[in-house]
N, C-alpha and C. Protein backbone atom coordinates (compact mmCIF):
# COMPACT_ATOMS: atom_id res chain seq x y z
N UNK A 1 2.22 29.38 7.83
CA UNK A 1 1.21 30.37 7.53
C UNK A 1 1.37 30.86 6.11
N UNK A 2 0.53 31.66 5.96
CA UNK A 2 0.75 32.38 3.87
C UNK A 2 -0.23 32.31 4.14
N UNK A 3 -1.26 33.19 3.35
CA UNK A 3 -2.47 33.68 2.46
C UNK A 3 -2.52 32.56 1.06
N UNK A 4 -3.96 32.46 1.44
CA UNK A 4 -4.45 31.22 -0.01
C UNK A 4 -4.52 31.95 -0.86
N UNK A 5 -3.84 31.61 -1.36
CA UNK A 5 -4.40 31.98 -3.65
C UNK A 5 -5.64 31.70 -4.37
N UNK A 6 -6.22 30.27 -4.15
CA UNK A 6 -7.33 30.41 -4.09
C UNK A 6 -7.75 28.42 -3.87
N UNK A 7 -8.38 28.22 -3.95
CA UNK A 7 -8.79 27.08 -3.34
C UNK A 7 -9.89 26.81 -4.94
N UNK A 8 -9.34 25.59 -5.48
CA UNK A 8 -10.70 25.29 -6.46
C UNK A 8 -11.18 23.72 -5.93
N UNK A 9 -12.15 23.65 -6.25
CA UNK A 9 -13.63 22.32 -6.34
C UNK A 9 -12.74 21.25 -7.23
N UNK A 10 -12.32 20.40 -6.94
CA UNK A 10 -12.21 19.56 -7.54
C UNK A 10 -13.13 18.46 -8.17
N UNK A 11 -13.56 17.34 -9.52
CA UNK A 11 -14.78 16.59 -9.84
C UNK A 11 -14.57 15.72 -8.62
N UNK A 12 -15.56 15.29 -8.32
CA UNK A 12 -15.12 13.94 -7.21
C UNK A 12 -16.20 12.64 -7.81
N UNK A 13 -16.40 11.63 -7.16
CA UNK A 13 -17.19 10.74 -8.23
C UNK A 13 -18.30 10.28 -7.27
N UNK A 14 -19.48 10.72 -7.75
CA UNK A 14 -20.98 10.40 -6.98
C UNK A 14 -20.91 11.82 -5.70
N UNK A 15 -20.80 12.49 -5.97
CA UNK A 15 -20.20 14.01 -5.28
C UNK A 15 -19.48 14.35 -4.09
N UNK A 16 -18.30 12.72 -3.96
CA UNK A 16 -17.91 12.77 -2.90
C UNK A 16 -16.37 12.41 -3.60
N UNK A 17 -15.54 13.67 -3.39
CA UNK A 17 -14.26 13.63 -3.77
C UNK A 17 -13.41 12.59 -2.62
N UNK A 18 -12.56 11.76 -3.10
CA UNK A 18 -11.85 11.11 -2.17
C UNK A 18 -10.26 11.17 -2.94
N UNK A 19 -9.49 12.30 -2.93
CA UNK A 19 -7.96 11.97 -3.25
C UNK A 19 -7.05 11.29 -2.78
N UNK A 20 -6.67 10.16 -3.71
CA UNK A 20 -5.74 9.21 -3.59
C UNK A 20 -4.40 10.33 -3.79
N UNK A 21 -3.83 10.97 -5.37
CA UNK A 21 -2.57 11.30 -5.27
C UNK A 21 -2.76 12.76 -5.89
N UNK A 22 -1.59 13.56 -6.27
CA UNK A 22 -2.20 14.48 -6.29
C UNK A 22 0.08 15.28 -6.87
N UNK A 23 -0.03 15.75 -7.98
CA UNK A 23 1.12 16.14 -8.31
C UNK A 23 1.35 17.25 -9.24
N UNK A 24 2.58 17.85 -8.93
CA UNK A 24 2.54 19.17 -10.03
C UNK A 24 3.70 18.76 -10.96
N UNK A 25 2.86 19.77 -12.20
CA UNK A 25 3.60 19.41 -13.67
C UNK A 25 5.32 20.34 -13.86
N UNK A 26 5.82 19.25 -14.64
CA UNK A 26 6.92 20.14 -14.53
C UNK A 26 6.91 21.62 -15.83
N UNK A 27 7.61 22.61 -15.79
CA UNK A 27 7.43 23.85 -16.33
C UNK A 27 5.93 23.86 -17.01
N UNK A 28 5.26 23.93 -16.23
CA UNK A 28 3.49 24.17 -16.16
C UNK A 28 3.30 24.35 -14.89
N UNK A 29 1.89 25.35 -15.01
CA UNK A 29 1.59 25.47 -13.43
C UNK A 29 0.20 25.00 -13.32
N UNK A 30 0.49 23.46 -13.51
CA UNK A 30 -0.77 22.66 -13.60
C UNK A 30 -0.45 21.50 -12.15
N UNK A 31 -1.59 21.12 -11.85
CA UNK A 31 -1.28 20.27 -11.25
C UNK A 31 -2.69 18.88 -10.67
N UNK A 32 -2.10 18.08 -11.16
CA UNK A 32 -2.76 16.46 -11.13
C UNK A 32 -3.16 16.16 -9.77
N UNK A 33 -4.58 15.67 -9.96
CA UNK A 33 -4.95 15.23 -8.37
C UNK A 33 -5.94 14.19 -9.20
N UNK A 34 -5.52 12.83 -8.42
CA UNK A 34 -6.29 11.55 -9.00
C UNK A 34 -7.24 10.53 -7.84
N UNK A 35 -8.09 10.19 -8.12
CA UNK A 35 -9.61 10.37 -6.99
C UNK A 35 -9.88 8.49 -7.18
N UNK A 36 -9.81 8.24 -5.96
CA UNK A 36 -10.62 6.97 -5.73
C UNK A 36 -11.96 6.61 -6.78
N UNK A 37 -11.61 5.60 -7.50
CA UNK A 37 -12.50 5.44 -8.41
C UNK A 37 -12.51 6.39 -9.56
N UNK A 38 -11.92 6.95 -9.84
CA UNK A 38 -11.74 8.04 -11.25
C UNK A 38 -11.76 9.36 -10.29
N UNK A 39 -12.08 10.09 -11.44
CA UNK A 39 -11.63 10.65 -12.31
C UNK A 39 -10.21 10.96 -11.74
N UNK A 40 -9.37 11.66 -13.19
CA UNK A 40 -8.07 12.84 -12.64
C UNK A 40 -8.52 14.25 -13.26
N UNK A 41 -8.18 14.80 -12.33
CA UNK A 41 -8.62 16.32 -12.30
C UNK A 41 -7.01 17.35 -13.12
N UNK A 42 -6.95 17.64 -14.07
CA UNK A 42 -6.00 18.87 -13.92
C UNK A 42 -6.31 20.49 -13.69
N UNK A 43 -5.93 21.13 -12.51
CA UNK A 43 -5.66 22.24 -12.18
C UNK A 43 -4.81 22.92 -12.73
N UNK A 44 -5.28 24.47 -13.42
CA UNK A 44 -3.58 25.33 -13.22
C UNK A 44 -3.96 26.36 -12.23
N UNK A 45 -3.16 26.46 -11.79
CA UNK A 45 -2.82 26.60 -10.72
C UNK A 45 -2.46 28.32 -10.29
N UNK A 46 -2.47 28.76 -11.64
CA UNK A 46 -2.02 30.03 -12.30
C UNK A 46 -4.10 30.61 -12.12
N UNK A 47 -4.54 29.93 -13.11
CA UNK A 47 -6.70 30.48 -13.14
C UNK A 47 -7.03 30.32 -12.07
N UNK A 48 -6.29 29.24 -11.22
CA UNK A 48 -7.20 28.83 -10.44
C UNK A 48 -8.29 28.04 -10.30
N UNK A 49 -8.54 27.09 -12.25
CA UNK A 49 -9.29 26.49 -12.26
C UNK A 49 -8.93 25.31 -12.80
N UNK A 50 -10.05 24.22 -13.09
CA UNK A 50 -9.74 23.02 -13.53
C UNK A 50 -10.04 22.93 -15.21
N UNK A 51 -8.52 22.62 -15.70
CA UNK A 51 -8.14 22.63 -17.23
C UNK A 51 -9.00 21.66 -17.97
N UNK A 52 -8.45 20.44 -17.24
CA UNK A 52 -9.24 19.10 -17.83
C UNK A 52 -9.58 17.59 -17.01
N UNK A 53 -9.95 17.32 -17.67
CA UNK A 53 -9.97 16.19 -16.30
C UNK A 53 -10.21 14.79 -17.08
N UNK A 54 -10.05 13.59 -17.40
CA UNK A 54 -10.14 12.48 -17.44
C UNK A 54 -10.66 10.92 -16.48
N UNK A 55 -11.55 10.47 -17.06
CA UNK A 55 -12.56 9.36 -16.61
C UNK A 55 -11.62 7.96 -16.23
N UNK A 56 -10.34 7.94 -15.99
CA UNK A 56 -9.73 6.60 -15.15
C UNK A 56 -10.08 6.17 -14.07
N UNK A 57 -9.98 4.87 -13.77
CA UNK A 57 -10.67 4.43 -12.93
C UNK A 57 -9.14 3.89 -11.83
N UNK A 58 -9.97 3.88 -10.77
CA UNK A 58 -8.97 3.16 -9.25
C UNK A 58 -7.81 3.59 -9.48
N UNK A 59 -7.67 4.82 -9.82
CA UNK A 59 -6.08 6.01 -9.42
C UNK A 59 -5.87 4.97 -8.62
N UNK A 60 -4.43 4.61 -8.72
CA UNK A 60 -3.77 4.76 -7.46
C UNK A 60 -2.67 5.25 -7.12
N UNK A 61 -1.87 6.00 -8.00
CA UNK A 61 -0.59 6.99 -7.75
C UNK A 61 -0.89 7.51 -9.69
N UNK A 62 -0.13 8.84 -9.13
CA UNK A 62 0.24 9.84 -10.89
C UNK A 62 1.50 10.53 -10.45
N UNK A 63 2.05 10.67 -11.62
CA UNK A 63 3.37 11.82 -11.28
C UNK A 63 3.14 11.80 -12.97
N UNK A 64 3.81 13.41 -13.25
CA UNK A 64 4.41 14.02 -14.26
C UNK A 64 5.70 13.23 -15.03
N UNK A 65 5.70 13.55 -16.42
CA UNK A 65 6.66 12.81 -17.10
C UNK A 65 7.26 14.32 -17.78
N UNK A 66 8.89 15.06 -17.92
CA UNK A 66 9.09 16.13 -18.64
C UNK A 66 9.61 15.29 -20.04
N UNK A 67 8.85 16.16 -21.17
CA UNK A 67 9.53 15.59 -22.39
C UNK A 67 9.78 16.89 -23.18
N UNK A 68 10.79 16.87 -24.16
CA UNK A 68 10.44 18.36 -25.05
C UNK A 68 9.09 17.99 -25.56
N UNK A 69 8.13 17.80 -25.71
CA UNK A 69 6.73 18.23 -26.39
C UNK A 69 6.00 18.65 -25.34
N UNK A 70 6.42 18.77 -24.29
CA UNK A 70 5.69 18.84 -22.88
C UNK A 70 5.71 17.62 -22.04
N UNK A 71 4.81 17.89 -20.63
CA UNK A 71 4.90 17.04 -20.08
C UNK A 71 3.62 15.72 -20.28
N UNK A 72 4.23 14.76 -19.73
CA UNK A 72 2.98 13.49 -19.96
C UNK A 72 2.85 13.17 -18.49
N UNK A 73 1.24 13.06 -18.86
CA UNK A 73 0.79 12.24 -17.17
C UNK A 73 0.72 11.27 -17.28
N UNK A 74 1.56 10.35 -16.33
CA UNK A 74 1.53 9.20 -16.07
C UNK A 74 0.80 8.59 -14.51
N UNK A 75 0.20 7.52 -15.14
CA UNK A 75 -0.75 7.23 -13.47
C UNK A 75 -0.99 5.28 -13.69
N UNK A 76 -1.05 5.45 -12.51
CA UNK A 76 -1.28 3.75 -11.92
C UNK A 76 -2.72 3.51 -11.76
N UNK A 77 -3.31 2.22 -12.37
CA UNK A 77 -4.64 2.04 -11.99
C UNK A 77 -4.44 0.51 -11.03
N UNK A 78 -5.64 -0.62 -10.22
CA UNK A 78 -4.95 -1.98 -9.58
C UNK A 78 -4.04 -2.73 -10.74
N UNK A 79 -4.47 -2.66 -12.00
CA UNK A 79 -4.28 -3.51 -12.85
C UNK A 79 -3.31 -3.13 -14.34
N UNK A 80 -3.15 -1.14 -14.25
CA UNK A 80 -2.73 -1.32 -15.41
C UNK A 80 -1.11 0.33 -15.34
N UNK A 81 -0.34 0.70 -15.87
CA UNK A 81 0.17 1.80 -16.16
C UNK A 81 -0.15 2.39 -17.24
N UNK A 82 -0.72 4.01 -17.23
CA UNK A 82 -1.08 4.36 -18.28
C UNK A 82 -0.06 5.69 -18.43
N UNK A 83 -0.26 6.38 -19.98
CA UNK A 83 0.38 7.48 -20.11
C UNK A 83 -0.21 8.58 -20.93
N UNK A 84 -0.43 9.20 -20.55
CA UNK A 84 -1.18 10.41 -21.19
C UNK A 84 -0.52 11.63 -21.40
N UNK A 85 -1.26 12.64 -22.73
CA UNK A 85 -0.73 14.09 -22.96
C UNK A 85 -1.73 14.54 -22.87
N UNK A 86 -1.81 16.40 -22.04
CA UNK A 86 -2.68 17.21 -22.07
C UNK A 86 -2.51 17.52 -23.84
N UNK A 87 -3.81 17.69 -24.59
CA UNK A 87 -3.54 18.11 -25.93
C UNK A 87 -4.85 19.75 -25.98
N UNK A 88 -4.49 20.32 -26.80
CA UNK A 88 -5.60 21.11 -27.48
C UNK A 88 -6.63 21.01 -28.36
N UNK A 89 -7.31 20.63 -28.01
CA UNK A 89 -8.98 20.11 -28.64
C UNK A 89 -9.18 21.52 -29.53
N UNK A 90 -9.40 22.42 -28.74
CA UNK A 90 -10.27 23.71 -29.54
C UNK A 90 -9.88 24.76 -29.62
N UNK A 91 -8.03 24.97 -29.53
CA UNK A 91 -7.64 26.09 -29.54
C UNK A 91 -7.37 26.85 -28.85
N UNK A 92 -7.81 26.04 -27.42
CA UNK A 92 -7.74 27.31 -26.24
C UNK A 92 -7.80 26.05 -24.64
N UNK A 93 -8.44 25.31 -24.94
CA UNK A 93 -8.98 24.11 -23.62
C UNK A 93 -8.00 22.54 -23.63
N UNK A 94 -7.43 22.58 -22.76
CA UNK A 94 -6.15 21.29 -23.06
C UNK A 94 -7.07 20.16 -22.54
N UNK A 95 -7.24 19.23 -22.95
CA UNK A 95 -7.54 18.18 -22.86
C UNK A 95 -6.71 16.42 -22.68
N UNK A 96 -7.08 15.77 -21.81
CA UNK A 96 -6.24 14.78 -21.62
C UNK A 96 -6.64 13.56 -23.01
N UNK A 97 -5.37 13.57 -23.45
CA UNK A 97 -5.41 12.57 -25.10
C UNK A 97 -6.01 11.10 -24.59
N UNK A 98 -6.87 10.59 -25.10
CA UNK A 98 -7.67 9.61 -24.58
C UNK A 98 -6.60 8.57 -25.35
């Protein structure tokens, strides 16, 4: 049992979310959830809302990478391993480094 904090909407693709994996960042209170057929969604977890999100295709597992510059998301597609950093586009909105 516990009381929800809050529950956010995740993107889902053609408006039907289907989560494959789904992981939290280390010292961030963000957390990765990666969707059949794209997208990955980041949550913090802290707003309650979704930070950023990125257009990969056929997730099929993500976990967090800790580095001193922060952490990197790392995720599996059928065919490839990728690695990504949330970055700051505009000063304020983290964005996944294409």
């Amino acid at each position: 049992e516990g009381n929800q904090l809050f529950r956010a909407r995740v993107p889902g693709v053609g408006g039907q979310a289907h989560m494959i994996a789904a992981e939290a960042a280390p010292d961030r209170p963000w957390f990765a959830v990666g969707f059949r057929g794209g997208p990955i969604a980041v949550i913090d977890v802290d707003a309650g809302s979704v930070i950023a999100s990125y257009a990969a295709s056929d997730v099929a597992d993500l976990c967090w990478l800790a580095t001193d510059d922060g952490p990197l998301l790392v995720y599996t597609t059928n065919s490839s391993l990728e690695v990504r950093r949330l970055v700051v586009a505009d000063g304020e909105t983290p964005v996944v480094n294409p």
